[in-house]
N, C-alpha and C. Protein backbone atom coordinates (compact mmCIF):
# COMPACT_ATOMS: atom_id res chain seq x y z
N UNK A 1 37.04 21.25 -76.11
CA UNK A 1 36.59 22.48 -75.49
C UNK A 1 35.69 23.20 -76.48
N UNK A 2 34.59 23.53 -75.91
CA UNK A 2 33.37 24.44 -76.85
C UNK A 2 34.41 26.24 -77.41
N UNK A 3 33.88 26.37 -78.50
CA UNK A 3 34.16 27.44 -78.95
C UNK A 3 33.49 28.58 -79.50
N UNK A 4 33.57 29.19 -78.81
CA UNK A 4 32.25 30.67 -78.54
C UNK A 4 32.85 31.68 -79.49
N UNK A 5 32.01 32.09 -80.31
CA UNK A 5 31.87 33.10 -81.59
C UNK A 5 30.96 34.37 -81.35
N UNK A 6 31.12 35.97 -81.79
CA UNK A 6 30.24 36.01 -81.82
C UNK A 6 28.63 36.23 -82.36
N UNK A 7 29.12 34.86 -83.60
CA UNK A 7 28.07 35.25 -83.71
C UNK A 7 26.59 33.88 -83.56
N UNK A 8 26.32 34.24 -82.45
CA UNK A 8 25.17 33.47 -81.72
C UNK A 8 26.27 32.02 -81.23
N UNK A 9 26.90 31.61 -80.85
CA UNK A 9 27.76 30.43 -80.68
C UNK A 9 27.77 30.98 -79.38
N UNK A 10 27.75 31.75 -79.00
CA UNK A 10 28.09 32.26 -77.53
C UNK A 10 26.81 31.71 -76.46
N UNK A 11 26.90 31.53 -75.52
CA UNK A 11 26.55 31.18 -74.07
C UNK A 11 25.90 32.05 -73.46
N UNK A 12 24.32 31.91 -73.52
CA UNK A 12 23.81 32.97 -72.73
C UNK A 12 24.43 33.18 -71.40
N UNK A 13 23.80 34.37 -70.33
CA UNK A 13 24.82 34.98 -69.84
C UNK A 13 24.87 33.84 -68.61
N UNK A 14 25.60 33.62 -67.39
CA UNK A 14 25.96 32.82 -66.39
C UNK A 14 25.14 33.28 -65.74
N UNK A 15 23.51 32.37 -65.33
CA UNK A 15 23.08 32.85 -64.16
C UNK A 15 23.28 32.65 -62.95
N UNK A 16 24.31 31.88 -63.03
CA UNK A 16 24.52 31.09 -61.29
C UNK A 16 26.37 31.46 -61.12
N UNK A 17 26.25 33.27 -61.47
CA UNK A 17 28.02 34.00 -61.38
C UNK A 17 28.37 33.13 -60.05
N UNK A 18 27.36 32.64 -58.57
CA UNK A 18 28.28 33.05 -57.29
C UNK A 18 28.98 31.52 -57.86
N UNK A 19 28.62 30.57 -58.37
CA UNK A 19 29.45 29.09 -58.99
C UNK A 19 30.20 29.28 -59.40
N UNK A 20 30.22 30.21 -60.61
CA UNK A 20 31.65 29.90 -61.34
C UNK A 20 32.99 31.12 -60.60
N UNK A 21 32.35 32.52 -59.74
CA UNK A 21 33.10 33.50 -58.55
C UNK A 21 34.11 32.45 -57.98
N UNK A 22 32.88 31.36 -57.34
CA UNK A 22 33.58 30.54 -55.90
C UNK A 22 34.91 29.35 -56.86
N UNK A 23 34.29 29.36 -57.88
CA UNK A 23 35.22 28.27 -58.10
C UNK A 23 36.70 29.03 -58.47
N UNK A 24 36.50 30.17 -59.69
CA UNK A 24 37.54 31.10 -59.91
C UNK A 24 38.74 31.25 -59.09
N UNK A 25 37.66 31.86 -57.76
CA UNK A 25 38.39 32.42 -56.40
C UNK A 25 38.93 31.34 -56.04
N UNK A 26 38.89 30.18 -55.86
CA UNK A 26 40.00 29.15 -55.13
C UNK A 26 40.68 29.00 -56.55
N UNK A 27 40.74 28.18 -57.95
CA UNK A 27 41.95 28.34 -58.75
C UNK A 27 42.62 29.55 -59.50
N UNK A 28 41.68 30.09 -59.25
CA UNK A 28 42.28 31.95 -60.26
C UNK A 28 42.70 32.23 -59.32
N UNK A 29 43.98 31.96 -58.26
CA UNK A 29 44.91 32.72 -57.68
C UNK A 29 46.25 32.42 -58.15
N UNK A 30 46.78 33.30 -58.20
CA UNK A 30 48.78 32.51 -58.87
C UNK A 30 49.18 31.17 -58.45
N UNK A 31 48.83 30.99 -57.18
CA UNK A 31 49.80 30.11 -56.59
C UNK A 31 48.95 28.50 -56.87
N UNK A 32 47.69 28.76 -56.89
CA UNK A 32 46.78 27.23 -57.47
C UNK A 32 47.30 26.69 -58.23
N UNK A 33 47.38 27.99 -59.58
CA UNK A 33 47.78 27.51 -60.93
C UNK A 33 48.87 27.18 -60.80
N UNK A 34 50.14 27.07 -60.10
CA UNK A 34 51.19 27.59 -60.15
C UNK A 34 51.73 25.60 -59.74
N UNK A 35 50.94 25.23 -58.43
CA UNK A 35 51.20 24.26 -57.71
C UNK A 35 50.55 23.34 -58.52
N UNK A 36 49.36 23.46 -59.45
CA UNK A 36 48.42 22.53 -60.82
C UNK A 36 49.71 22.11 -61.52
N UNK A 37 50.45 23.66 -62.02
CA UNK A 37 51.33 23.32 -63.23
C UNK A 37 52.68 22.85 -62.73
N UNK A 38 53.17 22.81 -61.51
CA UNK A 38 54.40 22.06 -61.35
C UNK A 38 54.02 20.34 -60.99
N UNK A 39 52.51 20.15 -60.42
CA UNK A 39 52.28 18.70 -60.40
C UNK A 39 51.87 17.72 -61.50
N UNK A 40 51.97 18.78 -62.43
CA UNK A 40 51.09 17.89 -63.86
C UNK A 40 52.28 17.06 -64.28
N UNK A 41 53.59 16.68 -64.03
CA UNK A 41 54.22 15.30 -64.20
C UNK A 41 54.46 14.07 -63.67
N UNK A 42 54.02 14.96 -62.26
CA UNK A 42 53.94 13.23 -61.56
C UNK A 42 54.00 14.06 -59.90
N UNK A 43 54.06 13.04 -59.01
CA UNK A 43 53.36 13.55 -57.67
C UNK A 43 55.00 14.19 -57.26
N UNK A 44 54.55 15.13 -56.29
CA UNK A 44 55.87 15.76 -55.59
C UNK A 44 56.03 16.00 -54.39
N UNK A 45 56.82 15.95 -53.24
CA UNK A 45 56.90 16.24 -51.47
C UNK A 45 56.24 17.64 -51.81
N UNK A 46 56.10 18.28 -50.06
CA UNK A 46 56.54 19.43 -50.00
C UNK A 46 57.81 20.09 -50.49
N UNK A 47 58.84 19.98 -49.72
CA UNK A 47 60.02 20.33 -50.20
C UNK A 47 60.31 20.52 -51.60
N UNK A 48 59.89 19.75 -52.55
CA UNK A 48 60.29 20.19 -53.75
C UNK A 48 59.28 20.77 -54.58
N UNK A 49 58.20 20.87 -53.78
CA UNK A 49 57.25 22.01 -54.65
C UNK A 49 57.43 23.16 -54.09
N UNK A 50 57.91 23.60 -52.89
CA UNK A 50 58.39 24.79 -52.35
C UNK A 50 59.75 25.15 -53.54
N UNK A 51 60.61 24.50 -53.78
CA UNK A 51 61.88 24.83 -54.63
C UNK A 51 61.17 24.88 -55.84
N UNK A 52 60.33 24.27 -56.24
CA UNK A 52 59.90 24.41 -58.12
C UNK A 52 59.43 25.47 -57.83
N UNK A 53 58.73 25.67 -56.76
CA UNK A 53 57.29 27.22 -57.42
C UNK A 53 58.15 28.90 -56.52
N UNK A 54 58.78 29.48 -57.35
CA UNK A 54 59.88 30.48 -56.92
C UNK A 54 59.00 31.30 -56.28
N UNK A 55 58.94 32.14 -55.08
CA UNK A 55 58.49 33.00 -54.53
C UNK A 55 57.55 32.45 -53.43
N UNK A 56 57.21 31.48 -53.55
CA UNK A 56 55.81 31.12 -52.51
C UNK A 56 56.59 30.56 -51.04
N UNK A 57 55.55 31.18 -50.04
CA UNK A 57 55.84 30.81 -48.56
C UNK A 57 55.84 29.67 -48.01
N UNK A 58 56.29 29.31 -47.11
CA UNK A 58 55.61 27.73 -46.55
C UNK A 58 54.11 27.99 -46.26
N UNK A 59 53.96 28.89 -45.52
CA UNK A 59 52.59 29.09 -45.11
C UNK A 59 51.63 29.15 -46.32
N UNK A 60 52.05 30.26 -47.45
CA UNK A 60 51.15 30.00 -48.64
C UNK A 60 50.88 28.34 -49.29
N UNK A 61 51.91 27.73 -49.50
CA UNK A 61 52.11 26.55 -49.85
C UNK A 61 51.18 25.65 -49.34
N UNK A 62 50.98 25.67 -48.11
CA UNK A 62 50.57 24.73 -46.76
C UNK A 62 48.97 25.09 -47.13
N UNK A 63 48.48 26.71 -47.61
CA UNK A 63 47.34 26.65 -47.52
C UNK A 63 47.08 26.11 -48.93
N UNK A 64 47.72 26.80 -50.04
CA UNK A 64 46.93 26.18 -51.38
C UNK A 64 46.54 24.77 -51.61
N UNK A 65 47.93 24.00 -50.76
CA UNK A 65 48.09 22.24 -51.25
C UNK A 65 46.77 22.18 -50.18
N UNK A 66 46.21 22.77 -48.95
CA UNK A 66 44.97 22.47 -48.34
C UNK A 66 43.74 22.50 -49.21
N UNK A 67 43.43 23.54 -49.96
CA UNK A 67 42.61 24.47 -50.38
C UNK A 67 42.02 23.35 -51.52
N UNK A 68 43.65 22.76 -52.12
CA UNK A 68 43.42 22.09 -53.92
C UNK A 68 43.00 20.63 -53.12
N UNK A 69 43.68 20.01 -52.26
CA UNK A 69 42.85 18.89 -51.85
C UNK A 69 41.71 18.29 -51.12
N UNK A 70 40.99 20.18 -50.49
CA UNK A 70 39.80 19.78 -50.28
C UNK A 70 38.94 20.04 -51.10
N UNK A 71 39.45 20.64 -52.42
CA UNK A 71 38.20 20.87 -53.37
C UNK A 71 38.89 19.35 -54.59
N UNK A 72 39.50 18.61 -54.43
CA UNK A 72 39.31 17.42 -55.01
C UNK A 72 40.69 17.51 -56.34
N UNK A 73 41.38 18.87 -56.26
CA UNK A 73 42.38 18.63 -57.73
C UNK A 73 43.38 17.94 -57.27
N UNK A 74 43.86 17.94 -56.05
CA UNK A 74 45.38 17.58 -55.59
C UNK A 74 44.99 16.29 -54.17
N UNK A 75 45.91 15.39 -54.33
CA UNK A 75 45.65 14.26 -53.85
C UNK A 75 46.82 14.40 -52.85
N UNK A 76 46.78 14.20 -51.49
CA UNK A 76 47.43 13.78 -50.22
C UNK A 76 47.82 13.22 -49.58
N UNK A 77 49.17 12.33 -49.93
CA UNK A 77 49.07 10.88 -49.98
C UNK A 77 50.70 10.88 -48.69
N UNK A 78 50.19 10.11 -47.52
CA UNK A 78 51.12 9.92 -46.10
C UNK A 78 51.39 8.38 -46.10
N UNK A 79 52.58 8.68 -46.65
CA UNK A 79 53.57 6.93 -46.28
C UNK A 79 54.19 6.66 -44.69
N UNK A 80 53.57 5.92 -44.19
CA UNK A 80 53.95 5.27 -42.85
C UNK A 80 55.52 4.65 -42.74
N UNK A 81 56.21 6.05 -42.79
CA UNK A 81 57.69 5.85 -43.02
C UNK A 81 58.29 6.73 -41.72
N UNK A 82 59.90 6.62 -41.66
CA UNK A 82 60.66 7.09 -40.60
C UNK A 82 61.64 7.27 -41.47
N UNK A 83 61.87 8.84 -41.87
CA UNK A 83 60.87 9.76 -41.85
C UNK A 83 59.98 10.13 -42.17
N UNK A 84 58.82 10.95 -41.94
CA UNK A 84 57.48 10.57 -42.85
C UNK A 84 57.59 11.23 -43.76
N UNK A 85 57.09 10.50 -44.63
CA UNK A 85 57.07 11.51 -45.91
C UNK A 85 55.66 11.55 -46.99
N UNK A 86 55.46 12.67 -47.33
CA UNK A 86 53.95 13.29 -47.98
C UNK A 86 54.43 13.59 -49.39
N UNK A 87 53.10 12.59 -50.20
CA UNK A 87 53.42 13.71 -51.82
C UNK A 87 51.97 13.69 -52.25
N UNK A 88 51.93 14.80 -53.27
CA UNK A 88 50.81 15.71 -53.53
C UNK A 88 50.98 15.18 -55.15
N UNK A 89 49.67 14.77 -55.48
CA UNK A 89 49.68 14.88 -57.29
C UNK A 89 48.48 15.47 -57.54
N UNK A 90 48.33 15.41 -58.54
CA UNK A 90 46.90 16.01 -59.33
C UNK A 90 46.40 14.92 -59.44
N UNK A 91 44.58 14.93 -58.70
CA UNK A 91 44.10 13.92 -59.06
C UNK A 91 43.40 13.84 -60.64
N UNK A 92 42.33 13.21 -60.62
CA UNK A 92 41.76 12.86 -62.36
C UNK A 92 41.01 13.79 -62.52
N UNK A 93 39.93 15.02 -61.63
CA UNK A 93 39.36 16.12 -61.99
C UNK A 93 40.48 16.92 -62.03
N UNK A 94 41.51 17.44 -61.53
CA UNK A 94 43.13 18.11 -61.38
C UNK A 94 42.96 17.77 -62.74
N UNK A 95 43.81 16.87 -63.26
CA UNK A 95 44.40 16.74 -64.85
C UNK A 95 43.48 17.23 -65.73
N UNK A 96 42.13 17.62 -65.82
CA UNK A 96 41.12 18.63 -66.45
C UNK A 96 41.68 19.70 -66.08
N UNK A 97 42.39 20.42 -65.70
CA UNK A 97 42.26 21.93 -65.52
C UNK A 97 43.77 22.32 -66.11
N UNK A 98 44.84 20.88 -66.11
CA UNK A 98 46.13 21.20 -66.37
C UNK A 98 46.31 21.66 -67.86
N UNK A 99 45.14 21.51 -69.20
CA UNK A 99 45.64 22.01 -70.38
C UNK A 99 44.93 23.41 -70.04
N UNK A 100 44.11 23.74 -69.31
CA UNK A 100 44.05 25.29 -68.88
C UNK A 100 44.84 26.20 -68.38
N UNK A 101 45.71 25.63 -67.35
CA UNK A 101 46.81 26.03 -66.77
C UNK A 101 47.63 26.42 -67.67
N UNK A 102 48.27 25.44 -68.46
CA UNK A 102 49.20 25.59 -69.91
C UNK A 102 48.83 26.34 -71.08
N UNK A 103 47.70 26.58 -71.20
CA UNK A 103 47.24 27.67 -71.94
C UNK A 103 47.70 28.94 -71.42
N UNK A 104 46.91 28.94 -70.27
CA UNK A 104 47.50 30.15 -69.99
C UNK A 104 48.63 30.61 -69.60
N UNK A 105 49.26 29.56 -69.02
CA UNK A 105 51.00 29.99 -68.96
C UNK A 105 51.34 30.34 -70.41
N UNK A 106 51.08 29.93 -71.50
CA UNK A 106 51.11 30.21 -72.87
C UNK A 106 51.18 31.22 -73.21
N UNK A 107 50.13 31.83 -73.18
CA UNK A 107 49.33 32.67 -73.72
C UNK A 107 50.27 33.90 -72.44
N UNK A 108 50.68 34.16 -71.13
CA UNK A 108 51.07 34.69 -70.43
C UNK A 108 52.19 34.89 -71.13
N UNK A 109 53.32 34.49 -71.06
CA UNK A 109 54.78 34.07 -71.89
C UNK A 109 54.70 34.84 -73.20
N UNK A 110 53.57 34.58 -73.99
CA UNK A 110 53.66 35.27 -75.48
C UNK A 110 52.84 36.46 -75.35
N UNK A 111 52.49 37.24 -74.14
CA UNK A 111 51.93 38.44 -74.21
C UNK A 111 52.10 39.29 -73.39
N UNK A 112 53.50 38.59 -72.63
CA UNK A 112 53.84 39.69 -71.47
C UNK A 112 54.46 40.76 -71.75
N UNK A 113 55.26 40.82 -72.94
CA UNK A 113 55.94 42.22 -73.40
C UNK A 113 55.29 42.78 -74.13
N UNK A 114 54.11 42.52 -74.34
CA UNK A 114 52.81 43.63 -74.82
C UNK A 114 52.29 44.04 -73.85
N UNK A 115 51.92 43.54 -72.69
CA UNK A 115 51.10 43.76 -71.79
C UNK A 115 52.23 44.66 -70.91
N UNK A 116 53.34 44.24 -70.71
CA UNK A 116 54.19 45.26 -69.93
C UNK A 116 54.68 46.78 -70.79
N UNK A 117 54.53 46.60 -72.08
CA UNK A 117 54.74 47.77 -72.36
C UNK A 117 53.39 48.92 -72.05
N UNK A 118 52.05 48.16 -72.51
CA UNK A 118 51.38 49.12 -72.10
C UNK A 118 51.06 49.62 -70.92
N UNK A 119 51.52 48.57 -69.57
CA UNK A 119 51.53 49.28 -68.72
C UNK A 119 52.22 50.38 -68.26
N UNK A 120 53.49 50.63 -69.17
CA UNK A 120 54.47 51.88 -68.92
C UNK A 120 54.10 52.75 -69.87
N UNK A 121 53.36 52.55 -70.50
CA UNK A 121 52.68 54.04 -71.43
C UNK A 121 51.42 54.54 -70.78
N UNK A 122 50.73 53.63 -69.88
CA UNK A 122 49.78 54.14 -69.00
C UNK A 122 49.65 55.03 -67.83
N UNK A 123 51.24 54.36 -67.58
CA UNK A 123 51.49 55.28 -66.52
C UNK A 123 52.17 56.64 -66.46
């Protein structure tokens, strides 16, 4: 990964923001990252990515796992079984974004009781 300084190492500015907006806006939501970082060990049903990822809806679920496999991170894979059964992995552009994900779950984890305190002195 490139590493931006500043001094001159930095990246002139983004002229093409609505690219990197559109891309943001489908994985910069909680639940992208959320469904990235519970598939980065190996593929999973529905059902048990609903139980790994605490809080999310079926309906939310139903749209992100849509959302990540039509933009190419999450793979959709239907076994011609009785009962049928579906599992979702991260495909090979997916596994690019999973040491991002983990960063920032990182980096989240080691800065949330800074970040929550100042939100109660703000307020």
């Amino acid at each position: 990964m490139t590493q931006f300084t500043r001094n001159g190492n930095c990246p002139p500015r983004i002229k093409d923001g609505g690219a990197v907006r559109e891309v943001l806006d489908r994985i910069g939501d909680k639940w992208s990252l959320l469904v990235v970082g519970a598939l980065r060990e190996g593929p999973l049903r529905f059902g048990e990515l609903e139980k790994t990822i605490e809080g999310i809806s079926q309906r939310m679920l139903t749209l992100t796992l849509k959302h990540l496999v039509e933009d190419g991170l999450v793979s959709r894979t239907a076994y011609a079984e009785v009962p049928p059964r579906v599992e979702y992995e991260v495909t090979e552009l997916g596994t690019t974004l999973v040491p991002l994900v983990i960063a920032l779950a990182e980096w989240a984890m080691a800065n949330r009781d800074q970040i929550n305190a100042n939100r109660s002195s703000y307020r």
